[in-house]
C-alpha atoms as a PDB file:
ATOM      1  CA  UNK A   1      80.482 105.308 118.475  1.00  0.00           C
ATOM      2  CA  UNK A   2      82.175 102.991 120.878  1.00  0.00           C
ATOM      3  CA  UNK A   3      85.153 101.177 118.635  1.00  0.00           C
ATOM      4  CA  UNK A   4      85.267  97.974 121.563  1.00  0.00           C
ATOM      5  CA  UNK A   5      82.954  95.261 123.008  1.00  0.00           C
ATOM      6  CA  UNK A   6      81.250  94.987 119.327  1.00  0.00           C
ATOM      7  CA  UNK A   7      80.430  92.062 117.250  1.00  0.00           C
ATOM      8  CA  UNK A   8      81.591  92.690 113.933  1.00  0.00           C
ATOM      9  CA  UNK A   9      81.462  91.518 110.190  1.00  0.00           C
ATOM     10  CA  UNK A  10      84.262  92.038 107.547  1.00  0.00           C
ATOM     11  CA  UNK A  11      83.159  90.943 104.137  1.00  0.00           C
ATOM     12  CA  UNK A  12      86.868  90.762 101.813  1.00  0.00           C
ATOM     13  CA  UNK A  13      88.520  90.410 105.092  1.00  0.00           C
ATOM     14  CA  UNK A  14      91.464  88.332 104.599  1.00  0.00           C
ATOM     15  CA  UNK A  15      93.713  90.683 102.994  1.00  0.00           C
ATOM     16  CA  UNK A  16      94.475  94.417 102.111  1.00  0.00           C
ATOM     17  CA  UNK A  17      92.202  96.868 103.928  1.00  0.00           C
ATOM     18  CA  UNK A  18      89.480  94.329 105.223  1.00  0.00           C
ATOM     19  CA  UNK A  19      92.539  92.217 106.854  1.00  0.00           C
ATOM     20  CA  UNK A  20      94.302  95.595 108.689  1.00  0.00           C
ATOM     21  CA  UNK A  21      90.483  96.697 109.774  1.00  0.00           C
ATOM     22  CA  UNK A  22      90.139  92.765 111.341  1.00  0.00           C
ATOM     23  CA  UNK A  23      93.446  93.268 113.252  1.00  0.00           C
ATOM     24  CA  UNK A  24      92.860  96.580 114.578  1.00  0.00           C
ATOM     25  CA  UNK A  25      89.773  96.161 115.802  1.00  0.00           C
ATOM     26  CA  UNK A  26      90.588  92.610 116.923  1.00  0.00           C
ATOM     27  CA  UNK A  27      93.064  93.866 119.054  1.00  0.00           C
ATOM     28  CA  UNK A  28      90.603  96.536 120.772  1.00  0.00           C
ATOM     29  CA  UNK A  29      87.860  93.696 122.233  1.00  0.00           C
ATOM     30  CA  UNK A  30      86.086  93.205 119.285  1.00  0.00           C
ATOM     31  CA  UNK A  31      84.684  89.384 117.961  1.00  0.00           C
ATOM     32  CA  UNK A  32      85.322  89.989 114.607  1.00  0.00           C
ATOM     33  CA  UNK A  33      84.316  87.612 111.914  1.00  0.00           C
ATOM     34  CA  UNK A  34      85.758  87.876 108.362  1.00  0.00           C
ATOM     35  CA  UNK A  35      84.756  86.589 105.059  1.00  0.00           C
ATOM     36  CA  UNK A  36      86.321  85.920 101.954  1.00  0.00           C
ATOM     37  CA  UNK A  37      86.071  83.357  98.733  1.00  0.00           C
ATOM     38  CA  UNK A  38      89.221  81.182  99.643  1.00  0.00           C
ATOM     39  CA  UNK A  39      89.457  78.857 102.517  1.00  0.00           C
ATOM     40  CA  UNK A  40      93.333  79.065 102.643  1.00  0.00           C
ATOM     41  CA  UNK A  41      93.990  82.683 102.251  1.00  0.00           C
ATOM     42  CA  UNK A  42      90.960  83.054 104.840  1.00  0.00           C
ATOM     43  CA  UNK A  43      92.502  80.856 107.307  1.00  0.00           C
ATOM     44  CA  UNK A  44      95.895  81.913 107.463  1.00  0.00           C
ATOM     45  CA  UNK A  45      94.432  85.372 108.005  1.00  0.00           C
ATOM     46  CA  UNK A  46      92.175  84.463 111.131  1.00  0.00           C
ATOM     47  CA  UNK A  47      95.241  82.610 112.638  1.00  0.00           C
ATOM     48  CA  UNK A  48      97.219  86.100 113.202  1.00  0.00           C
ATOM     49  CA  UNK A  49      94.116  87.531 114.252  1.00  0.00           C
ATOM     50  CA  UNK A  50      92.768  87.567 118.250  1.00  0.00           C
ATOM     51  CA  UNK A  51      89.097  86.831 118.892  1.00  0.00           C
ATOM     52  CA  UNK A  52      88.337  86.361 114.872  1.00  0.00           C
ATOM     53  CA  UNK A  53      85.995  83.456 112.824  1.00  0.00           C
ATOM     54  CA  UNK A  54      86.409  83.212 109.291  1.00  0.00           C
ATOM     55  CA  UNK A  55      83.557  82.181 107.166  1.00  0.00           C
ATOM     56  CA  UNK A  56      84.031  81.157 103.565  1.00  0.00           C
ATOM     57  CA  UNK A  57      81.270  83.231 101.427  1.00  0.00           C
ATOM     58  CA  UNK A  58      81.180  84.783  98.481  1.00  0.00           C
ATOM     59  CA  UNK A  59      79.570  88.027  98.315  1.00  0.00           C
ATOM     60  CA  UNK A  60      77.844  87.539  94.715  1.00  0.00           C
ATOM     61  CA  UNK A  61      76.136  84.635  95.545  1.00  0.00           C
ATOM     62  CA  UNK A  62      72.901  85.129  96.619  1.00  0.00           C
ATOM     63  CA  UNK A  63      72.730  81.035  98.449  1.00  0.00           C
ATOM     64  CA  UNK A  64      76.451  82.588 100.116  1.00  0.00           C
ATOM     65  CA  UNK A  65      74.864  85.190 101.103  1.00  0.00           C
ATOM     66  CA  UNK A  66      71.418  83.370 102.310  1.00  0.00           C
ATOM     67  CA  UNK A  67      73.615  80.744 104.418  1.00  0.00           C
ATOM     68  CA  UNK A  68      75.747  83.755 106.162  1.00  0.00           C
ATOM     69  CA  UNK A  69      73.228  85.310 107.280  1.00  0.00           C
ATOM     70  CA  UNK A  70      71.199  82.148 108.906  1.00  0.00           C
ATOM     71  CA  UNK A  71      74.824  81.969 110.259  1.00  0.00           C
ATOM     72  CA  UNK A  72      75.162  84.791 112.300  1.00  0.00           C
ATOM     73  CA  UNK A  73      72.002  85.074 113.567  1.00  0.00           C
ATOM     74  CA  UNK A  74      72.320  81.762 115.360  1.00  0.00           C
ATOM     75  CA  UNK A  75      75.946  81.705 116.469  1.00  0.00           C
ATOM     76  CA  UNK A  76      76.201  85.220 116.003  1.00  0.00           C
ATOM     77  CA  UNK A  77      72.695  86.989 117.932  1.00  0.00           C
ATOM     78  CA  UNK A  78      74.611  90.073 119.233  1.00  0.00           C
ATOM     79  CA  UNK A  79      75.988  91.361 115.266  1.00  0.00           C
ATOM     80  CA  UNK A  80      76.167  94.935 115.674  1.00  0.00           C
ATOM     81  CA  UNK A  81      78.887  96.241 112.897  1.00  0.00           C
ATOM     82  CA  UNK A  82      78.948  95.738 109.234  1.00  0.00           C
ATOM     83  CA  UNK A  83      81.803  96.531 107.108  1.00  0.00           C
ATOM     84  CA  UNK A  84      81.275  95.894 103.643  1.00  0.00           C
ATOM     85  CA  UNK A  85      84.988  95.980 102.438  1.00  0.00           C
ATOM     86  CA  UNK A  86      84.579  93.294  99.800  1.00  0.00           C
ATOM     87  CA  UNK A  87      85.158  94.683  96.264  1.00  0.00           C
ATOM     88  CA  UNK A  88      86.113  94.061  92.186  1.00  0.00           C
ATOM     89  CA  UNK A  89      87.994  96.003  90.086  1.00  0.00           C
ATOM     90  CA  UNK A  90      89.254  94.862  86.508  1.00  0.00           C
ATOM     91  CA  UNK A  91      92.092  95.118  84.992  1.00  0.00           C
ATOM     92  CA  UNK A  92      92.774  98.971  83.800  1.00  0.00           C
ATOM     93  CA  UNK A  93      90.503  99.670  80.807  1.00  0.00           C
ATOM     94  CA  UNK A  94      88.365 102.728  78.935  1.00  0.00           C
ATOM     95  CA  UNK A  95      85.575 102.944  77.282  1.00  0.00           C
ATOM     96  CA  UNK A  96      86.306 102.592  74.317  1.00  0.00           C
ATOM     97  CA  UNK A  97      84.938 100.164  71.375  1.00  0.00           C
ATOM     98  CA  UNK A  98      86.429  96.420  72.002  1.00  0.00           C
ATOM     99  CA  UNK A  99      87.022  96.994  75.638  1.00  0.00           C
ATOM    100  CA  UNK A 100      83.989  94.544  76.569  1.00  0.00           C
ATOM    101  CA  UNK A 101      83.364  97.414  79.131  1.00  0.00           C
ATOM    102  CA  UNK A 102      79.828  96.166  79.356  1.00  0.00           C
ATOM    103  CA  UNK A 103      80.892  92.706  80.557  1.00  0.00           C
ATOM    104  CA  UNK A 104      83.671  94.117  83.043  1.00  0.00           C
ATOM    105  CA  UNK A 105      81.411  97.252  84.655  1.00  0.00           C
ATOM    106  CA  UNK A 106      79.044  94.532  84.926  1.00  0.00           C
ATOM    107  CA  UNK A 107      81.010  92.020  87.639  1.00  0.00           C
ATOM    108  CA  UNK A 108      81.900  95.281  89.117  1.00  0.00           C
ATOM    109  CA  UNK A 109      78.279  96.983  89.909  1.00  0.00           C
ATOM    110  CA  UNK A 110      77.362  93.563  91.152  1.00  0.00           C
ATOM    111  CA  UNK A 111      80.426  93.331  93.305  1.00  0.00           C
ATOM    112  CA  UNK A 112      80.712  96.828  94.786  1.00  0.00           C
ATOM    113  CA  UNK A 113      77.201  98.116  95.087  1.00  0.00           C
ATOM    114  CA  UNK A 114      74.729  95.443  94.256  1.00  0.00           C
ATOM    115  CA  UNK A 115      75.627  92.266  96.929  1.00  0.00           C
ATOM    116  CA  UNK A 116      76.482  95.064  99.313  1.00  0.00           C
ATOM    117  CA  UNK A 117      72.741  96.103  98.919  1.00  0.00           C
ATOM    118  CA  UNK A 118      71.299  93.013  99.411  1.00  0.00           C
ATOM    119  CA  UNK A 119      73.805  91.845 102.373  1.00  0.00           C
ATOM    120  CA  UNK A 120      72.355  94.684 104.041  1.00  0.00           C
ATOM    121  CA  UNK A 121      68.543  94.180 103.308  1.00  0.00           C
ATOM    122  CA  UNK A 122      69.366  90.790 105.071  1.00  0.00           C
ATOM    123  CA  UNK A 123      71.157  91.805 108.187  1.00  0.00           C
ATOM    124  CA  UNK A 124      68.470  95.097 108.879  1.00  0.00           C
ATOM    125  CA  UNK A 125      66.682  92.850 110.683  1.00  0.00           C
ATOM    126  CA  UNK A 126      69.435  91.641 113.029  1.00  0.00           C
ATOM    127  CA  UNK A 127      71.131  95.094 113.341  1.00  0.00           C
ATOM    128  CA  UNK A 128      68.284  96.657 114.220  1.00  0.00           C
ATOM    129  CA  UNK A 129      67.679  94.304 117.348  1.00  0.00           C
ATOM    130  CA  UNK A 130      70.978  95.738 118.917  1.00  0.00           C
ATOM    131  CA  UNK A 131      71.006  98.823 121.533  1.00  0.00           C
ATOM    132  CA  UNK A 132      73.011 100.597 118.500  1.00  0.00           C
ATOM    133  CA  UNK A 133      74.521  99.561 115.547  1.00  0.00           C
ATOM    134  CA  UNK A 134      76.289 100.514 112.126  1.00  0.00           C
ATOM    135  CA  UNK A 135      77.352  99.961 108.761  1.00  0.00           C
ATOM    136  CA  UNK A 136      80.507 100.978 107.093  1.00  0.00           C
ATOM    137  CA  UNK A 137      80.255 100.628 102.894  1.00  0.00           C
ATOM    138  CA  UNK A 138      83.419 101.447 101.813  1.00  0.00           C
ATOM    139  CA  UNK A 139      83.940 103.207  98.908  1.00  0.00           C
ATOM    140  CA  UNK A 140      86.722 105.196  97.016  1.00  0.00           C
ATOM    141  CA  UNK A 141      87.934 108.329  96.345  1.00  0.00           C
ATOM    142  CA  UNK A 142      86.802 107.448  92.760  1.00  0.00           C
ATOM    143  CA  UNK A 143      83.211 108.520  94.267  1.00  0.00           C
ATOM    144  CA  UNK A 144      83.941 112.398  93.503  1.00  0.00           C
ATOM    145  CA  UNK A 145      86.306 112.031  90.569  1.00  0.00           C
ATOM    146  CA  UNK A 146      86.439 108.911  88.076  1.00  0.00           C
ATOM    147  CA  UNK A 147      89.601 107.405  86.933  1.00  0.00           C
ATOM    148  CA  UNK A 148      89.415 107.136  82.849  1.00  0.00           C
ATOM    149  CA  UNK A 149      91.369 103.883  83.587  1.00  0.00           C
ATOM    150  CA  UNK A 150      89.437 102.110  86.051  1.00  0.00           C
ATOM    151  CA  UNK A 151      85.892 103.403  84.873  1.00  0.00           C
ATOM    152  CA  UNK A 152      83.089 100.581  85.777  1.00  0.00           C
ATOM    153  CA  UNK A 153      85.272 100.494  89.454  1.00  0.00           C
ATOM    154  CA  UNK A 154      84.386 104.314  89.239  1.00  0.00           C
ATOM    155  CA  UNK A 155      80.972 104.282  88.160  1.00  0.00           C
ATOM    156  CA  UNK A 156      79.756 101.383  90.655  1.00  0.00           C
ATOM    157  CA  UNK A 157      81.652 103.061  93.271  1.00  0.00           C
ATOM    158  CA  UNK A 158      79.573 106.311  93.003  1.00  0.00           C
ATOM    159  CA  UNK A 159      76.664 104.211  92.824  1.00  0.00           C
ATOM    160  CA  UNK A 160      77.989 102.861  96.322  1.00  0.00           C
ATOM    161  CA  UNK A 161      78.150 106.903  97.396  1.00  0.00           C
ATOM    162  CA  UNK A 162      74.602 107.654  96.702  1.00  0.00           C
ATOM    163  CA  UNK A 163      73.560 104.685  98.455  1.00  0.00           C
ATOM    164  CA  UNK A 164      75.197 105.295 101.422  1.00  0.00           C
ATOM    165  CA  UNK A 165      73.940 108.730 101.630  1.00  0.00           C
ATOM    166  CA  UNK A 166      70.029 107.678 101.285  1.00  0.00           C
ATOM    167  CA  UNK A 167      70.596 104.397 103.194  1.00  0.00           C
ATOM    168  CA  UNK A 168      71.695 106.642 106.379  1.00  0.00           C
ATOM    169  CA  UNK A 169      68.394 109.352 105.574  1.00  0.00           C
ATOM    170  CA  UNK A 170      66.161 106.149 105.933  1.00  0.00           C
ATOM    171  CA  UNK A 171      67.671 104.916 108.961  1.00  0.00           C
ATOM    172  CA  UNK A 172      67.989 108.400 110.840  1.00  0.00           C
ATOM    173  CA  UNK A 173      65.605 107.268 113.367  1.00  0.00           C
ATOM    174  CA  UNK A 174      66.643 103.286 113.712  1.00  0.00           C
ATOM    175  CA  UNK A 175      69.678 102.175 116.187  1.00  0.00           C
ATOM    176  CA  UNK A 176      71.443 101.407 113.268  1.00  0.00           C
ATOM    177  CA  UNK A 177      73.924 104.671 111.915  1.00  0.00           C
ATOM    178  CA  UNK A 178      75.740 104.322 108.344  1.00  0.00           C
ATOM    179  CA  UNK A 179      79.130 104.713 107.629  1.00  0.00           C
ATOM    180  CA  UNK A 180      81.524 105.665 104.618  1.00  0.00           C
ATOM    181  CA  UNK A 181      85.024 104.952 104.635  1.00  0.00           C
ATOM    182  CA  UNK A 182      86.827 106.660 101.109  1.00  0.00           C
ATOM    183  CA  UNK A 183      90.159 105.300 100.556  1.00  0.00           C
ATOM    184  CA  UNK A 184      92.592 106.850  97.877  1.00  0.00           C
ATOM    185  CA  UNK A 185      94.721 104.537  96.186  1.00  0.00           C
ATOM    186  CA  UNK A 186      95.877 101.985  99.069  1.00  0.00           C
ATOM    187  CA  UNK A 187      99.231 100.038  98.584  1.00  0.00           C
ATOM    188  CA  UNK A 188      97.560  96.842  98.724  1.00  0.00           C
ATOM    189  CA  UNK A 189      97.873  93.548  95.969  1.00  0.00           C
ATOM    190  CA  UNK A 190      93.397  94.649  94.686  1.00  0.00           C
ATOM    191  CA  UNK A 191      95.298  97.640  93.568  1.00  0.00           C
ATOM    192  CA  UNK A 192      98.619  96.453  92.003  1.00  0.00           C
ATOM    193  CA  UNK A 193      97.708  97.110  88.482  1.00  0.00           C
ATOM    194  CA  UNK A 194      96.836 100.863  88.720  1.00  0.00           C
ATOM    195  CA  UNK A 195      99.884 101.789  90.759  1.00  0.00           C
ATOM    196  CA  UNK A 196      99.345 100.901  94.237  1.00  0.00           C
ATOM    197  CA  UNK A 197     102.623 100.756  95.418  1.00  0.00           C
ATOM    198  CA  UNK A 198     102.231 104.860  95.218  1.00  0.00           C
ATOM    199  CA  UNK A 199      99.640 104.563  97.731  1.00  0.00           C
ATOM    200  CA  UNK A 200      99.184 104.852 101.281  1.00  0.00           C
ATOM    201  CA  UNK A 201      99.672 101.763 103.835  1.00  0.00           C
ATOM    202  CA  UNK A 202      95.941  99.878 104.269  1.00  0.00           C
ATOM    203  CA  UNK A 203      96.995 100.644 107.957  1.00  0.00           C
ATOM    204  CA  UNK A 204      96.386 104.229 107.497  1.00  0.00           C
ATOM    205  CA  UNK A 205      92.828 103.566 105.846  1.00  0.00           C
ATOM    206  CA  UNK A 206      91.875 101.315 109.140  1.00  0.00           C
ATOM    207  CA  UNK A 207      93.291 103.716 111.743  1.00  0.00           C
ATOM    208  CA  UNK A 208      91.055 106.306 109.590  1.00  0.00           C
ATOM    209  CA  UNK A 209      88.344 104.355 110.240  1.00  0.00           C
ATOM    210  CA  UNK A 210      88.178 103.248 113.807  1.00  0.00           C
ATOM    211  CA  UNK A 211      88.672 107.241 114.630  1.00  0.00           C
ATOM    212  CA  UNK A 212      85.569 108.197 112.212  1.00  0.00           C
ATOM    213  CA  UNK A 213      83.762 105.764 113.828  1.00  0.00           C
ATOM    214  CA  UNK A 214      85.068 106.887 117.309  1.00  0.00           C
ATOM    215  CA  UNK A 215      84.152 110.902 116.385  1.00  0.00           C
ATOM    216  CA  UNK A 216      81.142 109.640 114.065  1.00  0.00           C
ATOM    217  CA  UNK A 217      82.021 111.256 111.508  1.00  0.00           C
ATOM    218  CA  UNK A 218      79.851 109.253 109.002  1.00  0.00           C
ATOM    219  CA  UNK A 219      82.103 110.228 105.514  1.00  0.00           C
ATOM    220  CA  UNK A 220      85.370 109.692 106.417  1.00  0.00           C
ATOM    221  CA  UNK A 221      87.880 110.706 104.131  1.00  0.00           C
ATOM    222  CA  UNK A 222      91.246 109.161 104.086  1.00  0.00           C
ATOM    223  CA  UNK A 223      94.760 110.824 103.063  1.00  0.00           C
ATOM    224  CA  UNK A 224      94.024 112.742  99.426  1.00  0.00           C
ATOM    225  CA  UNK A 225      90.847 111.704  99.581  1.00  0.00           C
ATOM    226  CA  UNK A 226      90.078 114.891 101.736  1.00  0.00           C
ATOM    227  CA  UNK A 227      91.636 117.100  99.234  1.00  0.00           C
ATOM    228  CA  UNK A 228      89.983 115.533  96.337  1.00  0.00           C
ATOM    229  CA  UNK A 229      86.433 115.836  97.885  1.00  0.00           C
ATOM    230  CA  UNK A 230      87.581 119.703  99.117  1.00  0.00           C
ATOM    231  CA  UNK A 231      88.268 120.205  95.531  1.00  0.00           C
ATOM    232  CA  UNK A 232      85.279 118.778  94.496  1.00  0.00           C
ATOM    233  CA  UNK A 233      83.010 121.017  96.380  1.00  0.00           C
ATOM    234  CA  UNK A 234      84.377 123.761  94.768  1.00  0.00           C
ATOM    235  CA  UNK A 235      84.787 122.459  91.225  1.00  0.00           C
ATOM    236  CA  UNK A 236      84.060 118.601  89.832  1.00  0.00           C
ATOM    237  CA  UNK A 237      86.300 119.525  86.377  1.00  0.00           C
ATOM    238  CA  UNK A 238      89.068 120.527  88.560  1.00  0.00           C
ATOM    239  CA  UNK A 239      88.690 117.752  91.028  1.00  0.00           C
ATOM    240  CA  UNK A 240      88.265 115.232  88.047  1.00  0.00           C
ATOM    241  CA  UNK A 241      91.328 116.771  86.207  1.00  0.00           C
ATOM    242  CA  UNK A 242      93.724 116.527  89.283  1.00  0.00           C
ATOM    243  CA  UNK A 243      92.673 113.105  89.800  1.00  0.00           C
ATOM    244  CA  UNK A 244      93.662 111.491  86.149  1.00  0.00           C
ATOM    245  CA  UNK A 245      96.736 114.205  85.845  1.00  0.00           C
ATOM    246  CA  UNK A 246      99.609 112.329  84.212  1.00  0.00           C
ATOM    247  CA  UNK A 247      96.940 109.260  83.115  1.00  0.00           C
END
């Protein structure tokens, strides 16, 4: 897929991966519009950014979501490229009585697999108008092996997997391809809590990306990600094992 000359969205784009996706593919031709819940963060962000609007919206609100969309198809006609980046996580937890897991895995299923399911239902539409077009979902490399310590995050994040997989089956025969970008842990402030200083520069993930989508490769599997899922394949309790090791 070409990675210039696109119009494209970044939901959670004002920081961490969604910000070093913006200014990469920014800085390769791209109008890029990114959106986030708050106006300062968002517009500090589009300032070091070349050819980029920001758009307050919150991905879990369905009248967010409804005016975003009316948005970009009238200032916005040629919307090619969705990236789906936004996402929840709570604070480390298990499942275990008192944990108000319920409540938590909750906020996160609506966050990470639900509102990215209905952002897309809305843009079809649009996407499919253009001579091609795709959309990225990213997900984690908590897709083939849970963390015990960020469980919900897990769960709707496998939920997010299976999506993408029959999402792109449906649309085989449409312009529109789908994309799946699997981080592992990311050294970014969403992933301070769990460790994410141990984790590799959000740079990395968004150079991962713009060469999957360049080679369309439509799972793309960033740093131990690849290991994990090559584990995987050949066992799940050995890829699930490695993954919480020293939890």
């Amino acid at each position: 897929m070409n990675t210039s000359n696109n119009t494209v969205l970044i939901t959670g784009g004002s920081a961490g991966i969604g910000f070093e996706i913006a200014q990469q593919l920014s800085a390769q031709g791209n109008q890029v519009i990114i959106t986030g819940r708050n106006p300062e963060r968002l517009k500090t962000a589009a300032a070091q950014l070349k050819n980029t609007t920001a758009i307050v919206s919150d991905v879990t609100s369905e009248d967010d979501v409804n005016q975003l969309v009316a948005q970009l198809n009238e200032q916005f006609p040629a919307l090619n490229i969705v990236i789906n980046n936004a996402g929840a996580a709570s604070s480390p937890y298990r499942f275990l009585p008192g944990a108000n897991a319920y409540e938590k895995a909750s906020a996160e299923m609506q966050t990470n697999y639900l509102s990215v399911l209905r952002l897309n239902e809305k843009l079809l539409p649009l996407l499919s108008k253009q001579p091609y077009a795709a959309i990225v979902n990213v997900s984690s490399i908590v897709s083939f092996a849970p963390s015990i310590n960020i469980p919900g995050y897990s769960v709707s994040k496998a939920a997010l997997h299976a999506y993408s997989r029959v999402l792109r089956l449906t649309l085989k025969d449409t312009p529109v391809r789908v994309f799946e970008l699997m981080p592992p842990l990311v050294n970014t402030e969403f992933s301070k809590e769990i460790g994410g200083e141990k984790g590799i520069p959000p740079a990395q993930v968004a150079a991962g990306l713009i060469e999957g989508l360049q080679n369309d490769l439509y799972e793309i599997h960033v740093g131990d990600t690849a290991g994990i899922y090559q584990l995987y394949l050949s066992s799940p309790e050995n890829a699930l094992q490695a993954l919480n090791a020293g939890i």
